[in-house]
C-alpha atoms as a PDB file:
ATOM      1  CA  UNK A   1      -4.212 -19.270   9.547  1.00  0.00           C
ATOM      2  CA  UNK A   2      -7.221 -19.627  11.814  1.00  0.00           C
ATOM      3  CA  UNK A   3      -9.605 -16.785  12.047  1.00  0.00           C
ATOM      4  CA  UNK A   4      -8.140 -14.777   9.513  1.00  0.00           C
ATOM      5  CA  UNK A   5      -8.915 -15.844   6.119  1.00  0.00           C
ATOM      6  CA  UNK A   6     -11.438 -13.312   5.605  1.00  0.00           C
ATOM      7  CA  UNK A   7      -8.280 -10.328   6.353  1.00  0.00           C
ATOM      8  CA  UNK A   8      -6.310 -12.349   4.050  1.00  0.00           C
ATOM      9  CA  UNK A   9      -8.784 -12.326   1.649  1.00  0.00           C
ATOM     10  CA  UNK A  10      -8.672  -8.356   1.879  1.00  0.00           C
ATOM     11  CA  UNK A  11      -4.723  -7.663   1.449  1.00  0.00           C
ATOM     12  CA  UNK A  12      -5.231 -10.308  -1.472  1.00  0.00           C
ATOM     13  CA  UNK A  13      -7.428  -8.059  -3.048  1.00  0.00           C
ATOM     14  CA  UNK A  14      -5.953  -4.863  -2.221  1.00  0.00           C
ATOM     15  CA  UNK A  15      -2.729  -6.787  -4.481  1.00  0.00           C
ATOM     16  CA  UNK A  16      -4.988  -7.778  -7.182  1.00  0.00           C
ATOM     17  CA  UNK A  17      -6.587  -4.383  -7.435  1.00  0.00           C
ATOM     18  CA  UNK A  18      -3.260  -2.716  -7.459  1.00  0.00           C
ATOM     19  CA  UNK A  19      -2.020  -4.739 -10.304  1.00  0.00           C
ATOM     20  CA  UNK A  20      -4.960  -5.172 -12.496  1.00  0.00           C
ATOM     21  CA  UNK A  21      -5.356  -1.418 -11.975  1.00  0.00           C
ATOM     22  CA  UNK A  22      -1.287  -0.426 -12.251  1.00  0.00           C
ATOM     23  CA  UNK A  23      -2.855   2.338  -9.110  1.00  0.00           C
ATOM     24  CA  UNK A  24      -0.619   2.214  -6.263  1.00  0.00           C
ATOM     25  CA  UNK A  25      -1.781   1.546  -2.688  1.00  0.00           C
ATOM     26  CA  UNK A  26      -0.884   1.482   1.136  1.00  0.00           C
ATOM     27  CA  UNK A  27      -2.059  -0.632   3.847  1.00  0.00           C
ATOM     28  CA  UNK A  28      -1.773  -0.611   7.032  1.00  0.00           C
ATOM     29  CA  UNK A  29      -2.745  -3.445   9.032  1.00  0.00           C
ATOM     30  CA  UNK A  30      -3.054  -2.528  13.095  1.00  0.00           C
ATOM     31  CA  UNK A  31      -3.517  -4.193  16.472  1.00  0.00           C
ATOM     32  CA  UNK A  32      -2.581  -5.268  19.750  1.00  0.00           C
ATOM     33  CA  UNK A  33       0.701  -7.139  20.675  1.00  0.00           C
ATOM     34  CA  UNK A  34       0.500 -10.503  19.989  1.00  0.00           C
ATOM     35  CA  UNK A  35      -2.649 -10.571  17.356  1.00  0.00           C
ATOM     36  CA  UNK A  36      -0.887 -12.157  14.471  1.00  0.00           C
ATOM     37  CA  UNK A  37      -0.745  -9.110  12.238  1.00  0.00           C
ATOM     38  CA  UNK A  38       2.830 -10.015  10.777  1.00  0.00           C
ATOM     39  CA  UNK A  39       1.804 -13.691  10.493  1.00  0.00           C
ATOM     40  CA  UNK A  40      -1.131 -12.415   8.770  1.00  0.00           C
ATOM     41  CA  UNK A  41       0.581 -10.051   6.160  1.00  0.00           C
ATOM     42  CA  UNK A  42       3.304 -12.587   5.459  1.00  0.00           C
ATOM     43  CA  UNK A  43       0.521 -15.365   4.747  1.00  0.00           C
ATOM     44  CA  UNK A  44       0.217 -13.848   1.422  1.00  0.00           C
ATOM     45  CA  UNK A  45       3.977 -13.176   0.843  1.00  0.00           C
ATOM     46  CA  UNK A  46       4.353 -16.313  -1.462  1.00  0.00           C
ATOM     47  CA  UNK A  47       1.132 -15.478  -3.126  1.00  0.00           C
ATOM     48  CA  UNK A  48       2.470 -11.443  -3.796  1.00  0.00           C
ATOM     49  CA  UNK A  49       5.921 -13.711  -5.129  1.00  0.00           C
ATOM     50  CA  UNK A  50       4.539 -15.474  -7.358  1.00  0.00           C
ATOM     51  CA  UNK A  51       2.967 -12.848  -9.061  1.00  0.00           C
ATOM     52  CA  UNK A  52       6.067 -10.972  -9.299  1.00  0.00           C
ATOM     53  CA  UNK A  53       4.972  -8.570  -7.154  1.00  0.00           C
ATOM     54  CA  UNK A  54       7.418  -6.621  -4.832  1.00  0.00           C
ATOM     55  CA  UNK A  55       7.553  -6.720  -1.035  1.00  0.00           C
ATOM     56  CA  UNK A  56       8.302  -4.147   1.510  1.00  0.00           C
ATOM     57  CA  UNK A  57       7.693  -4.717   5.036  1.00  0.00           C
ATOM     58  CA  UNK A  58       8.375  -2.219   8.309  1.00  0.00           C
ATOM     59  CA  UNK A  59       7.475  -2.946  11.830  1.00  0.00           C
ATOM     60  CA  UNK A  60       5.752   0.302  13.367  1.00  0.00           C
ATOM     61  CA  UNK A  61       6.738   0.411  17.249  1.00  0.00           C
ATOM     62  CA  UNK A  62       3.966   1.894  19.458  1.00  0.00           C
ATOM     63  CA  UNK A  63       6.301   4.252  20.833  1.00  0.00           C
ATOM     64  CA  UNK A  64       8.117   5.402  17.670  1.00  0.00           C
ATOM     65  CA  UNK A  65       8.811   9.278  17.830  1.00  0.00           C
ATOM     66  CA  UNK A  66       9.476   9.434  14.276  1.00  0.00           C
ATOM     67  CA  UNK A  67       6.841   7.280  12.000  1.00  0.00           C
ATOM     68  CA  UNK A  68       7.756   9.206   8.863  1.00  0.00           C
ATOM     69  CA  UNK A  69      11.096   7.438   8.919  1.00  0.00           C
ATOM     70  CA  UNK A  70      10.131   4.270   9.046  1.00  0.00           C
ATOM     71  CA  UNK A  71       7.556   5.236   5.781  1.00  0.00           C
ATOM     72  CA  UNK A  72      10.442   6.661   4.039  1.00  0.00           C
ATOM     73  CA  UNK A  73      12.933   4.067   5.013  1.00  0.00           C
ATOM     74  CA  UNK A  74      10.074   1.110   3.330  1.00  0.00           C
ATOM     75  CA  UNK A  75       9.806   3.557   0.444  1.00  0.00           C
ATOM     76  CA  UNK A  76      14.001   3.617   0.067  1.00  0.00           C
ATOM     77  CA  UNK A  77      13.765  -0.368   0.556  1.00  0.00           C
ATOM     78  CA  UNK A  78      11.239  -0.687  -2.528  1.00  0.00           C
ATOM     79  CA  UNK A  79      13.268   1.767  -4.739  1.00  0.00           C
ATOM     80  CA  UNK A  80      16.394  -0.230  -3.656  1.00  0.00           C
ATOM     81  CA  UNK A  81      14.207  -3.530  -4.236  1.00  0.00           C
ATOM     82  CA  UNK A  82      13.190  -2.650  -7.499  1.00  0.00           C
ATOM     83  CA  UNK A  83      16.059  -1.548  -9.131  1.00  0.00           C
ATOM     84  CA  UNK A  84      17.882  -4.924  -8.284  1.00  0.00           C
ATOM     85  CA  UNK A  85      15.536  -6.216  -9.966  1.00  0.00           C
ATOM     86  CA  UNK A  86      14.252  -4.234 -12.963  1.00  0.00           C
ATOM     87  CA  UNK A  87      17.820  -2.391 -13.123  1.00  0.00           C
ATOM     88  CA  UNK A  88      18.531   0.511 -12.245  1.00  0.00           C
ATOM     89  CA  UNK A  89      18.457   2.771 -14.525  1.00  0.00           C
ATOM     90  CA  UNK A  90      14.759   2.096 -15.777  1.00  0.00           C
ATOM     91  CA  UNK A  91      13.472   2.553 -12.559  1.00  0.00           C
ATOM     92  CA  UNK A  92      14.781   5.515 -11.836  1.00  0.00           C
ATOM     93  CA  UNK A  93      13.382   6.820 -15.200  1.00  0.00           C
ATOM     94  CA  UNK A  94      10.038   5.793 -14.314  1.00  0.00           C
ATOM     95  CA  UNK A  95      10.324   7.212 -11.099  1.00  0.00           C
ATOM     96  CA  UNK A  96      10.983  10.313 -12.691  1.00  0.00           C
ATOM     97  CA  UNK A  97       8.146  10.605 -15.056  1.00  0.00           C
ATOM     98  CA  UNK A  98       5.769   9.262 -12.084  1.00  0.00           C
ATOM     99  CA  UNK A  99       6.776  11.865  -9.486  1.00  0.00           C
ATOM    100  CA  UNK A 100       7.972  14.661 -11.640  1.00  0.00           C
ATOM    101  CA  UNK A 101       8.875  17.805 -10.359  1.00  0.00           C
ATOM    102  CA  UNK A 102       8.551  15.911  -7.191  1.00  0.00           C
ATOM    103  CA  UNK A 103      11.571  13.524  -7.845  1.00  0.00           C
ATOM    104  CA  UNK A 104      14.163  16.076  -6.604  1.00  0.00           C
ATOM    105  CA  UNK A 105      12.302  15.808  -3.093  1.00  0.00           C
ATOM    106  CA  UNK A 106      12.736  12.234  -3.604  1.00  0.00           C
ATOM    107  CA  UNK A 107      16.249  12.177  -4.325  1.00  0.00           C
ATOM    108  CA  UNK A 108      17.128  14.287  -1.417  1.00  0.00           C
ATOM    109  CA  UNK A 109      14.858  12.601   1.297  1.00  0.00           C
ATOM    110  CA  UNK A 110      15.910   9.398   0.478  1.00  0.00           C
ATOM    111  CA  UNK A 111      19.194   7.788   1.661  1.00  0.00           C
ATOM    112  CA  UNK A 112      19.760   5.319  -0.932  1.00  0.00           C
END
């Protein structure tokens, strides 16, 4: 991808850190119309693969009243995700010693 290798180069990174580190992490990646941020973030998709990794992907509109949703919607895609994949009963375990107290909030908040 022209012009973008070194902003590839930093959600490559961000991926490594997260799994050497087992620390979870966000990114955002923002622009204007048109500037190649989803080409960009996908350019790494088979990388992320091959590693095993997990994807999760939302488009934020500019006009969105409701940007939460589309954060908790990703989040219910990931849970979904990973539980096809890990099944599901292990991940919800491990979702419940991560979060907690907190999983209740979880449950309720998300659809799936």
């Amino acid at each position: 991808m022209y012009g973008r290798s070194s902003e590839a180069t930093t959600l490559l990174n961000a991926y490594y850190r997260v799994t050497a580190s087992g620390k979870s992490e966000a990114l955002l990646v923002k622009g204007f119309s048109g500037s190649g941020k989803t080409r960009l973030v996908r350019s790494i998709f088979s990388s992320v693969l091959e590693a095993k990794g997990q994807w999760v992907e939302k488009k934020f509109e500019e006009n969105s009243t409701n940007q939460l949703s589309l954060v908790l919607s990703a989040f219910n895609d990931l849970c979904i995700s990973l539980a096809e994949n890990f099944g599901g009963a292990n991940i919800w375990q491990e979702l419940l010693s991560e979060f907690g107290s907190h999983f209740q909030i979880l449950i309720r908040t998300l659809p799936n």
